[in-house]
Structures are given as structure tokens and as C-alpha cells.
PDB file of N, CA and C in Angstrom:
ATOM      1  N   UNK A   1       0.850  -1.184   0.000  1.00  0.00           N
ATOM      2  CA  UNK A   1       0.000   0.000   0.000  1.00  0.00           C
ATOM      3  C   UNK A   1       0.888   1.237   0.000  1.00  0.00           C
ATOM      4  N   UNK A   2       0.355   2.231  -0.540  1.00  0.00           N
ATOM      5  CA  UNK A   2       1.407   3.526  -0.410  1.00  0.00           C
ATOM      6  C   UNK A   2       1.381   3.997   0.373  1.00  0.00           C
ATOM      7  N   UNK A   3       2.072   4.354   0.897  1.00  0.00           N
ATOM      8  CA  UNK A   3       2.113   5.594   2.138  1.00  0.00           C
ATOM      9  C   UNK A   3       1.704   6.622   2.343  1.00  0.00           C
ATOM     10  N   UNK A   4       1.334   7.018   1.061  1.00  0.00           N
ATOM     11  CA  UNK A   4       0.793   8.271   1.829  1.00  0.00           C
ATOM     12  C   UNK A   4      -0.626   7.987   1.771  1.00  0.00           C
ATOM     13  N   UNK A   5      -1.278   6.900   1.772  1.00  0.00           N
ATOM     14  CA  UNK A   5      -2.653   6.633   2.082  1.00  0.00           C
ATOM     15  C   UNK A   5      -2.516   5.859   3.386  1.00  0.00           C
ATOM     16  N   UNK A   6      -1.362   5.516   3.831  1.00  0.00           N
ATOM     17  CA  UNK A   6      -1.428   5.204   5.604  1.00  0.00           C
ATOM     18  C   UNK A   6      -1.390   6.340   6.397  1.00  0.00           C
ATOM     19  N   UNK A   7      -0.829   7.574   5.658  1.00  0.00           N
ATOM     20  CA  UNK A   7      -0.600   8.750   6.418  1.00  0.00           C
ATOM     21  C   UNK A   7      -1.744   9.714   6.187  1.00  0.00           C
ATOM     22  N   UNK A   8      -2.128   9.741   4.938  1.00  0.00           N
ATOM     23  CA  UNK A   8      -3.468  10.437   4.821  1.00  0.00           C
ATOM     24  C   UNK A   8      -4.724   9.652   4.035  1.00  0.00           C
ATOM     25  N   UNK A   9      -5.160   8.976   4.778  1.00  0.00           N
ATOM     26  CA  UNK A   9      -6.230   7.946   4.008  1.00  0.00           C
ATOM     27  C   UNK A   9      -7.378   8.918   3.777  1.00  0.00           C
ATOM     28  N   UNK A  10      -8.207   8.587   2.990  1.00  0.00           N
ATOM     29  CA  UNK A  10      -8.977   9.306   1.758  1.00  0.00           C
ATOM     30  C   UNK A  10     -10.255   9.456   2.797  1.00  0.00           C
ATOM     31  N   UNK A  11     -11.148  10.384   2.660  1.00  0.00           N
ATOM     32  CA  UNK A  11     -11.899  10.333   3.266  1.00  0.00           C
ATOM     33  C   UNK A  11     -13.130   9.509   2.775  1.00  0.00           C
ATOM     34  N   UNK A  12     -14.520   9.163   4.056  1.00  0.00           N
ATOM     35  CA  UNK A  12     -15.297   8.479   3.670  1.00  0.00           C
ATOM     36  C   UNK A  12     -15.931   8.957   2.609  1.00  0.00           C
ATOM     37  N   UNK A  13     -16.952   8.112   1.515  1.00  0.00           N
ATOM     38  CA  UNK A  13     -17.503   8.388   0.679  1.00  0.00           C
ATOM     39  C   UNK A  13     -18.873   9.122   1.548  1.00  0.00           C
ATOM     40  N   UNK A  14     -19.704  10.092   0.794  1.00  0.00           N
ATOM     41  CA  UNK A  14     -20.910  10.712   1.213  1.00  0.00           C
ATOM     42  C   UNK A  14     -21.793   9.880   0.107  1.00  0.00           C
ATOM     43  N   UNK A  15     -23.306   9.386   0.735  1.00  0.00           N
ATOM     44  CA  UNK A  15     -24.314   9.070   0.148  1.00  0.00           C
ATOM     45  C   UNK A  15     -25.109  10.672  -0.290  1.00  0.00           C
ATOM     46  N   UNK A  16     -25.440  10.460  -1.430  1.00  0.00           N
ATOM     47  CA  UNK A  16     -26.772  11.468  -2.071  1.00  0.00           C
ATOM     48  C   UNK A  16     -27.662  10.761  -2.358  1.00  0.00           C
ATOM     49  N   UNK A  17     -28.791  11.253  -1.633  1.00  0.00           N
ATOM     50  CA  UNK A  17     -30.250  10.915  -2.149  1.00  0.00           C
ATOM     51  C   UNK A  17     -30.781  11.334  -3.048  1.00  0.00           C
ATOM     52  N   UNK A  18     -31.886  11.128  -3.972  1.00  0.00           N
ATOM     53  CA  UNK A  18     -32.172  11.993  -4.942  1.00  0.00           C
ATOM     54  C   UNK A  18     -33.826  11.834  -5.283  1.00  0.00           C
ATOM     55  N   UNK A  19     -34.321  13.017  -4.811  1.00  0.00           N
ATOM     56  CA  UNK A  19     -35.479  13.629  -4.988  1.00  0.00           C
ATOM     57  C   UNK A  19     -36.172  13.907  -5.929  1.00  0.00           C
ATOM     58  N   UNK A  20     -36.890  13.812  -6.732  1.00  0.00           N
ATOM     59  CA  UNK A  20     -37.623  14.386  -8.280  1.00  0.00           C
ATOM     60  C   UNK A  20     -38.734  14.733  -7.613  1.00  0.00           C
ATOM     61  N   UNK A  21     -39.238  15.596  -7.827  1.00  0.00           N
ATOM     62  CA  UNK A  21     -40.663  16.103  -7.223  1.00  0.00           C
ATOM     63  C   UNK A  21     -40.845  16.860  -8.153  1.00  0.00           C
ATOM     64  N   UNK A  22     -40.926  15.953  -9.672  1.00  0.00           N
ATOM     65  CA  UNK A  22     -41.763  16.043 -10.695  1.00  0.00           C
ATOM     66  C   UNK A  22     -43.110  14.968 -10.804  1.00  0.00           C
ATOM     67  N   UNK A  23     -43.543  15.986 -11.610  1.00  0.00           N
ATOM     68  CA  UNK A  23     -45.227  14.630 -11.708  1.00  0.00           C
ATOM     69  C   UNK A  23     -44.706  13.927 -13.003  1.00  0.00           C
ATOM     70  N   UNK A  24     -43.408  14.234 -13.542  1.00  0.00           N
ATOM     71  CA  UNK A  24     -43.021  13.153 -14.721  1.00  0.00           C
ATOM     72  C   UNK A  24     -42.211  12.773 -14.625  1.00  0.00           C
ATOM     73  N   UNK A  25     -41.421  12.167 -13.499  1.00  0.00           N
ATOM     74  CA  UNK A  25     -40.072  11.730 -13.508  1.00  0.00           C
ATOM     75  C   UNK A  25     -39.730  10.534 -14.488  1.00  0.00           C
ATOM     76  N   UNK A  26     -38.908  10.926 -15.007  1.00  0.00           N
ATOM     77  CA  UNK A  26     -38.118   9.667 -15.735  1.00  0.00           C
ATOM     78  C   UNK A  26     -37.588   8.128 -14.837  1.00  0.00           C
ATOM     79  N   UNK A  27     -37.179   8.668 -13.553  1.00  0.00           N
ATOM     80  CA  UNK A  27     -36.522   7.197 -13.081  1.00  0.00           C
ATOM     81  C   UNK A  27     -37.436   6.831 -11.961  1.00  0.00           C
ATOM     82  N   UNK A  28     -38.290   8.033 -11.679  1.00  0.00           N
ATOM     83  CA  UNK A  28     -39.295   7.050 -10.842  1.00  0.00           C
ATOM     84  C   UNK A  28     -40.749   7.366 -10.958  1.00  0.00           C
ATOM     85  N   UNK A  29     -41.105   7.658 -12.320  1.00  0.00           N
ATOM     86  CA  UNK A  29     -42.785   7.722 -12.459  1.00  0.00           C
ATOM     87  C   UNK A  29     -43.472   8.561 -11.852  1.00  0.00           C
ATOM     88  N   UNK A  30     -42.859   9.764 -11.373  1.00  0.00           N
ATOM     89  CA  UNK A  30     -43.489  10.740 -10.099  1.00  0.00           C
ATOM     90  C   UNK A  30     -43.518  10.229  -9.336  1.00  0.00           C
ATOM     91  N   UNK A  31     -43.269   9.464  -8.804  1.00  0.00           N
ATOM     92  CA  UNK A  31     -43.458   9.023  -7.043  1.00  0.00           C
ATOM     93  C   UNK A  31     -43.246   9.953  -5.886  1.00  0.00           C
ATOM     94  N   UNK A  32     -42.273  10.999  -6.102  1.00  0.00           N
ATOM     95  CA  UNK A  32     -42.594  12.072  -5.096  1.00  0.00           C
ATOM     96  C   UNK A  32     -43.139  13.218  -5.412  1.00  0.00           C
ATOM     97  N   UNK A  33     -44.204  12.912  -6.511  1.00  0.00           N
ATOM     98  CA  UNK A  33     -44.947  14.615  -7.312  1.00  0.00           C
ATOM     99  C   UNK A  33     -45.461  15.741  -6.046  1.00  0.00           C
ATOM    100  N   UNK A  34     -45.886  14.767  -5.273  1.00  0.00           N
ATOM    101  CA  UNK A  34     -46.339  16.083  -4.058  1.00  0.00           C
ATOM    102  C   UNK A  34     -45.409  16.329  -2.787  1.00  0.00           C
ATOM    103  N   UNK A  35     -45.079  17.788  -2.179  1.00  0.00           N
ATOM    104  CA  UNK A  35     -44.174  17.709  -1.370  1.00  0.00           C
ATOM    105  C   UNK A  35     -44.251  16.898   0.124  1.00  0.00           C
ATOM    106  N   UNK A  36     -45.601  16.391   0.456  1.00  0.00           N
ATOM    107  CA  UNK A  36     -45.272  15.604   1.411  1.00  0.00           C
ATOM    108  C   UNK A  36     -44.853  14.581   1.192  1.00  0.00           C
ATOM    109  N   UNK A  37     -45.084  13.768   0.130  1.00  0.00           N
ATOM    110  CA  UNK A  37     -44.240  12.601  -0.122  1.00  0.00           C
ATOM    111  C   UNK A  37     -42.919  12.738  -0.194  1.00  0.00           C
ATOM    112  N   UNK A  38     -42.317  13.776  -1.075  1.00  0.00           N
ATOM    113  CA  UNK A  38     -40.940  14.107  -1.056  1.00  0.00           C
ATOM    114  C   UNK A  38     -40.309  14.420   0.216  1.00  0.00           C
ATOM    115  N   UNK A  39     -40.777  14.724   0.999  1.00  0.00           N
ATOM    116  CA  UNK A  39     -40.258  15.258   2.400  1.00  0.00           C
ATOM    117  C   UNK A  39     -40.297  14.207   3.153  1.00  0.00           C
ATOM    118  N   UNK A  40     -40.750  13.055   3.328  1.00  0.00           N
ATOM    119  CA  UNK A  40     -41.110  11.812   4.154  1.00  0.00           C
ATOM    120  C   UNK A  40     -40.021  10.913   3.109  1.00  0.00           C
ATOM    121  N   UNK A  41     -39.744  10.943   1.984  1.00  0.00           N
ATOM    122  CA  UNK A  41     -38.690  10.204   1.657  1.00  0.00           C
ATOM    123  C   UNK A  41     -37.574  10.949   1.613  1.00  0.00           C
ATOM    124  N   UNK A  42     -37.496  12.057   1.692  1.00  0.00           N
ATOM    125  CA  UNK A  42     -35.640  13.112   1.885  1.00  0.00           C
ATOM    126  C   UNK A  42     -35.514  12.233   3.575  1.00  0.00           C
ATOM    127  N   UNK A  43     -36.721  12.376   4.308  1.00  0.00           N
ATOM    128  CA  UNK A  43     -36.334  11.783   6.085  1.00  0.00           C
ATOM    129  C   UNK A  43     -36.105  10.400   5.897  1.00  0.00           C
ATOM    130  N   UNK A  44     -36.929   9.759   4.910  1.00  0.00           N
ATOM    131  CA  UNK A  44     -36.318   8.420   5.105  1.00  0.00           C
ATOM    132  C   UNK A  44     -34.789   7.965   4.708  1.00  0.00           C
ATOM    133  N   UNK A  45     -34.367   8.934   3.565  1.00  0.00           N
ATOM    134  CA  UNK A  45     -33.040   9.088   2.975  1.00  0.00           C
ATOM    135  C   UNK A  45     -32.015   9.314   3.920  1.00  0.00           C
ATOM    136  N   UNK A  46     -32.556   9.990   4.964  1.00  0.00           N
ATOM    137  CA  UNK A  46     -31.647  11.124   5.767  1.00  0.00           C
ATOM    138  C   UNK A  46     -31.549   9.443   7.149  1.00  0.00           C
ATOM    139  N   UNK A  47     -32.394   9.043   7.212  1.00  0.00           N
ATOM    140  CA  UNK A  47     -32.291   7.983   8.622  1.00  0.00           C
ATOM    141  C   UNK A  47     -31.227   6.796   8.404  1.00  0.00           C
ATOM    142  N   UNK A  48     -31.945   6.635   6.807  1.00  0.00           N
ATOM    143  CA  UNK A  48     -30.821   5.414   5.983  1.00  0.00           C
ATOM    144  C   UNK A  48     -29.346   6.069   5.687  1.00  0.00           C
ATOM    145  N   UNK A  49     -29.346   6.723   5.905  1.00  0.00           N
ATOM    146  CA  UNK A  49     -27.824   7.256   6.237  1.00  0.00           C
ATOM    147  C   UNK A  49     -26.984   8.400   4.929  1.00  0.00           C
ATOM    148  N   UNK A  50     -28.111   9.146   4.063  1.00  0.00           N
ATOM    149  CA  UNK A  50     -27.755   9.902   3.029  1.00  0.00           C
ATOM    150  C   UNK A  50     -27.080  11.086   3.520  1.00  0.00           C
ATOM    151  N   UNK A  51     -26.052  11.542   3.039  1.00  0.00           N
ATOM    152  CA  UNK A  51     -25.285  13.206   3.789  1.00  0.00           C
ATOM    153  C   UNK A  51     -25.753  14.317   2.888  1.00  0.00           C
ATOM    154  N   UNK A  52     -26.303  13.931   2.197  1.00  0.00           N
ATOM    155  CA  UNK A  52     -27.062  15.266   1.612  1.00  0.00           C
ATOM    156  C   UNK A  52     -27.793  14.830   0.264  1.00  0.00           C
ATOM    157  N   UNK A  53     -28.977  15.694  -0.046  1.00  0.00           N
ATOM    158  CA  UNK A  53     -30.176  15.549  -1.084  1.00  0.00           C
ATOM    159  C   UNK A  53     -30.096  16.581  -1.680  1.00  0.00           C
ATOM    160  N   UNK A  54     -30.258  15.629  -3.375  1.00  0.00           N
ATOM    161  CA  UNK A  54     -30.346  16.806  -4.336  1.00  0.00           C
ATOM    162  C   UNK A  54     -31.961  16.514  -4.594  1.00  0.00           C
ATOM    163  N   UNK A  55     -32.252  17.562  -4.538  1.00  0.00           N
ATOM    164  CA  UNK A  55     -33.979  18.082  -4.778  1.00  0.00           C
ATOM    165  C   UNK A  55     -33.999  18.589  -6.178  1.00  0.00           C
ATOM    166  N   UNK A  56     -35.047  17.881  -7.398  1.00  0.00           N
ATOM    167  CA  UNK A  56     -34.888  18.410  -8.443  1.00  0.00           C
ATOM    168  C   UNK A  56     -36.500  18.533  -8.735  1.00  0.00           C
ATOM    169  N   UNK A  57     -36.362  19.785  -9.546  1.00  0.00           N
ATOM    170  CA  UNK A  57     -38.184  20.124  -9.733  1.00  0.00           C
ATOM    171  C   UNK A  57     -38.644  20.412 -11.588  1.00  0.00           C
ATOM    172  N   UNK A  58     -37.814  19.522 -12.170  1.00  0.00           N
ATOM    173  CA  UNK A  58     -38.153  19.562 -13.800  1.00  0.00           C
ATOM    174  C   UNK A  58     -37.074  18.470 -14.238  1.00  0.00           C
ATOM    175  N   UNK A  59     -38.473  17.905 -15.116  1.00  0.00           N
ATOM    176  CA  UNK A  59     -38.193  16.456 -15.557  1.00  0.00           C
ATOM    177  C   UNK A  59     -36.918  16.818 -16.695  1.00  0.00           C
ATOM    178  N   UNK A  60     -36.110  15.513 -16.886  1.00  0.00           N
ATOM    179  CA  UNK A  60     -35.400  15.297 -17.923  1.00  0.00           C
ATOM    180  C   UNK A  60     -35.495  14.431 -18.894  1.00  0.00           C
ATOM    181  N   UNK A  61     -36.902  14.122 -18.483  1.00  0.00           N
ATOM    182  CA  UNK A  61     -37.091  12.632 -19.824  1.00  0.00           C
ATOM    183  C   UNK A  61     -37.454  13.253 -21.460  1.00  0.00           C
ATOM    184  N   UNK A  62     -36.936  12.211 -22.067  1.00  0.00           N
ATOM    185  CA  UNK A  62     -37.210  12.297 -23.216  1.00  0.00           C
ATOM    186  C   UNK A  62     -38.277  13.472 -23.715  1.00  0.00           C
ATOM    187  N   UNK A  63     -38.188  14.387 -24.318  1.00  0.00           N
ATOM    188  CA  UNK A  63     -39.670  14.782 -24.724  1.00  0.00           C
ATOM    189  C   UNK A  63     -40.333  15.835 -23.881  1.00  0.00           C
ATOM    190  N   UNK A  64     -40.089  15.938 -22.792  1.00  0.00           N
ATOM    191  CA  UNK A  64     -40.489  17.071 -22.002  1.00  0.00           C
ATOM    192  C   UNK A  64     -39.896  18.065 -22.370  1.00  0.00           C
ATOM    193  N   UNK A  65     -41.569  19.345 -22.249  1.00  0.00           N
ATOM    194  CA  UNK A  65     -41.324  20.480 -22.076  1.00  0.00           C
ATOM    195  C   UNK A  65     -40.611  21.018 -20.632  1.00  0.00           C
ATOM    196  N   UNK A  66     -39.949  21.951 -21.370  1.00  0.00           N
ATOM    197  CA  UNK A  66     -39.064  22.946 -19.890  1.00  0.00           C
ATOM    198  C   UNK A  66     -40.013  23.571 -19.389  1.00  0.00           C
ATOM    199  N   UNK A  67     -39.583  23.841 -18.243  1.00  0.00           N
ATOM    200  CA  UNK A  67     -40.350  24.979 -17.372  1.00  0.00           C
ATOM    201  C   UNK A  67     -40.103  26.101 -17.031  1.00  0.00           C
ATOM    202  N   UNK A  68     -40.876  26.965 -16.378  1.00  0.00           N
ATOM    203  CA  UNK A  68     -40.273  28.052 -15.784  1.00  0.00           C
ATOM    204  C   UNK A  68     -39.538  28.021 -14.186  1.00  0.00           C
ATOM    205  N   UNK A  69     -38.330  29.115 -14.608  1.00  0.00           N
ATOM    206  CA  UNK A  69     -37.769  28.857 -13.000  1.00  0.00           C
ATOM    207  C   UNK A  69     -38.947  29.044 -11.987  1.00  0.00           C
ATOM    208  N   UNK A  70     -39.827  30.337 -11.747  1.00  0.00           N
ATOM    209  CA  UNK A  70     -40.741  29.625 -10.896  1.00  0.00           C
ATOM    210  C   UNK A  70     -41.772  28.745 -10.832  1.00  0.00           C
ATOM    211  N   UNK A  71     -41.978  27.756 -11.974  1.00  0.00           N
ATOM    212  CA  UNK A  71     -42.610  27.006 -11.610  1.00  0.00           C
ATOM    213  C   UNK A  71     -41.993  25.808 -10.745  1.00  0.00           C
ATOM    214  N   UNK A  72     -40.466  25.422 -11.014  1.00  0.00           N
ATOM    215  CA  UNK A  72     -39.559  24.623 -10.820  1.00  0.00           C
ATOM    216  C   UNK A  72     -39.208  25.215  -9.237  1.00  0.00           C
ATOM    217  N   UNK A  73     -39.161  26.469  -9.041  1.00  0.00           N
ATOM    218  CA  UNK A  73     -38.598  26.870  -7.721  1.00  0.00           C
ATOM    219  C   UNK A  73     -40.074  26.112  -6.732  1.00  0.00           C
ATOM    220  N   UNK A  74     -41.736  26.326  -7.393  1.00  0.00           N
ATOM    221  CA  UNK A  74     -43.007  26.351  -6.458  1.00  0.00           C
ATOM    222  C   UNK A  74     -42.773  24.727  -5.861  1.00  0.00           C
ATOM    223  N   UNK A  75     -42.007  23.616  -7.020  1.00  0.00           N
ATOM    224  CA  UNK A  75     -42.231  22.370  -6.599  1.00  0.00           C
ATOM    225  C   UNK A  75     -40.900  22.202  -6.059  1.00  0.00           C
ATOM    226  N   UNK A  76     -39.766  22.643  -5.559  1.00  0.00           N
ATOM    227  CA  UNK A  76     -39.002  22.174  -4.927  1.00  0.00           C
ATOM    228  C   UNK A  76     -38.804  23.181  -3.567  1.00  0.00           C
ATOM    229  N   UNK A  77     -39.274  24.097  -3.862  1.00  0.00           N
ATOM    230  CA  UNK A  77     -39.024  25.424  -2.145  1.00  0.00           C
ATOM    231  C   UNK A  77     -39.645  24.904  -1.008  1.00  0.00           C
ATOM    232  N   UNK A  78     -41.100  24.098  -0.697  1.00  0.00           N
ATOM    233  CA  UNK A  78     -41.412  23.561   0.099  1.00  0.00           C
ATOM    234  C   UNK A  78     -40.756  22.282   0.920  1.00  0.00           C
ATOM    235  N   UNK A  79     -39.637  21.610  -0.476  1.00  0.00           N
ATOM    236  CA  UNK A  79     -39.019  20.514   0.515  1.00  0.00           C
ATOM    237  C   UNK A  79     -38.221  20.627   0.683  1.00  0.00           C
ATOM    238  N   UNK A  80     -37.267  21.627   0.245  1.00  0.00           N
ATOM    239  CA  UNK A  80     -36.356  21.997   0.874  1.00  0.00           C
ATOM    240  C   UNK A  80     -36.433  22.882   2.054  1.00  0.00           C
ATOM    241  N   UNK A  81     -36.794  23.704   2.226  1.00  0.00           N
ATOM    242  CA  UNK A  81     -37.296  24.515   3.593  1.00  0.00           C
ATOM    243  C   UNK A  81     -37.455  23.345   4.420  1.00  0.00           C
ATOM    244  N   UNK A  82     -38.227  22.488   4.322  1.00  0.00           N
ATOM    245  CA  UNK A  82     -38.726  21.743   5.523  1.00  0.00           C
ATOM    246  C   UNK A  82     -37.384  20.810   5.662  1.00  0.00           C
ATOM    247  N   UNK A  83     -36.727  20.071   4.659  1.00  0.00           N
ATOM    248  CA  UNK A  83     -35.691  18.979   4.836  1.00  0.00           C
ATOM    249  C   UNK A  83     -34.332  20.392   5.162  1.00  0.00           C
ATOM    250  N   UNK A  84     -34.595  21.169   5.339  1.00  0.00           N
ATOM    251  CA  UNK A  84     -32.620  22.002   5.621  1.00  0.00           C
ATOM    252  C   UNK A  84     -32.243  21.941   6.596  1.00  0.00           C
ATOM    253  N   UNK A  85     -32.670  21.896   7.844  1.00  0.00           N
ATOM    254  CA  UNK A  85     -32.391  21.756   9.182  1.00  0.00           C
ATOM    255  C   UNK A  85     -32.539  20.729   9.183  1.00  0.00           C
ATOM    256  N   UNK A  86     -32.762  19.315   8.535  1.00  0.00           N
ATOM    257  CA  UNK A  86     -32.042  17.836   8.677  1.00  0.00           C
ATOM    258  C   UNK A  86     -31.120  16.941   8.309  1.00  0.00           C
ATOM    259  N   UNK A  87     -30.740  18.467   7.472  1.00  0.00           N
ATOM    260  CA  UNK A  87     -29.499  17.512   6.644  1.00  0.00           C
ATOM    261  C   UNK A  87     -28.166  17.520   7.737  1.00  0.00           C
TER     262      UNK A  87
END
């Protein structure tokens, strides 16, 4: 082994959770379209041991229209406010 990973070993890896709190998600069908669902799975993320959540509020699938920043800010500002003091 090299030494300088006995002397400075690498730090631990961080888990990210990842949030869509779109009603069209590509990788999970909307499953967190409304913010209480999203907020009850950022806590479940956060118990199972995630160090921080990316919250995303506009789909990337195939074919979708873009949005506006505030429409994108209306579906992600509620879970983040509530999940920031748990990360």
C-alpha cells in the first residue's frame, strides 16, 4: 500500500439521495410529485444514512417540455425549507 494513504487515508464516501418532485419523472414515475411525499422520503433518505439531497423540480425525460424557473422553484421550495435543518 502507499504511504501516503497510511498517512493520509482518503476520506469516507458521502451518500446522495435523490429527490424528483416532478409529476413526470423519468426514473421514478413521479413518485414524489407532491411535497409531502418528497419530504417523508428526503427523512427516510436522511435515517438510511444519506449526507445530503439533491432536490430536483423539472423532468429530464425524453420529450419534455421545460419549465419556468418559478414554476420549478413552487415544486421544490417547500421541501427543501422543511428537509434544511435535517441535513
Amino acid at each position: 500500500m502507499d504511504s501516503t494513504l497510511t498517512l493520509f487515508p482518503p476520506p469516507p464516501p458521502w451518500i446522495m439521495g435523490v429527490l424528483n418532485v416532478t409529476p413526470d419523472s423519468f426514473s421514478d414515475g413521479g413518485r414524489f410529485g407532491g411535497p409531502e411525499a418528497a419530504i417523508a422520503a428526503g427523512r427516510a433518505m436522511l435515517a438510511d444514512g444519506a449526507h445530503l439531497l439533491d432536490v430536483g423540480g423539472e423532468s429530464t425525460a425524453p420529450g419534455r417540455r421545460p419549465i419556468t424557473s418559478e414554476e420549478e422553484l413552487a415544486r421544490i421550495e417547500p421541501v427543501v425549507a422543511a428537509l434544511a435543518g435535517e441535513v
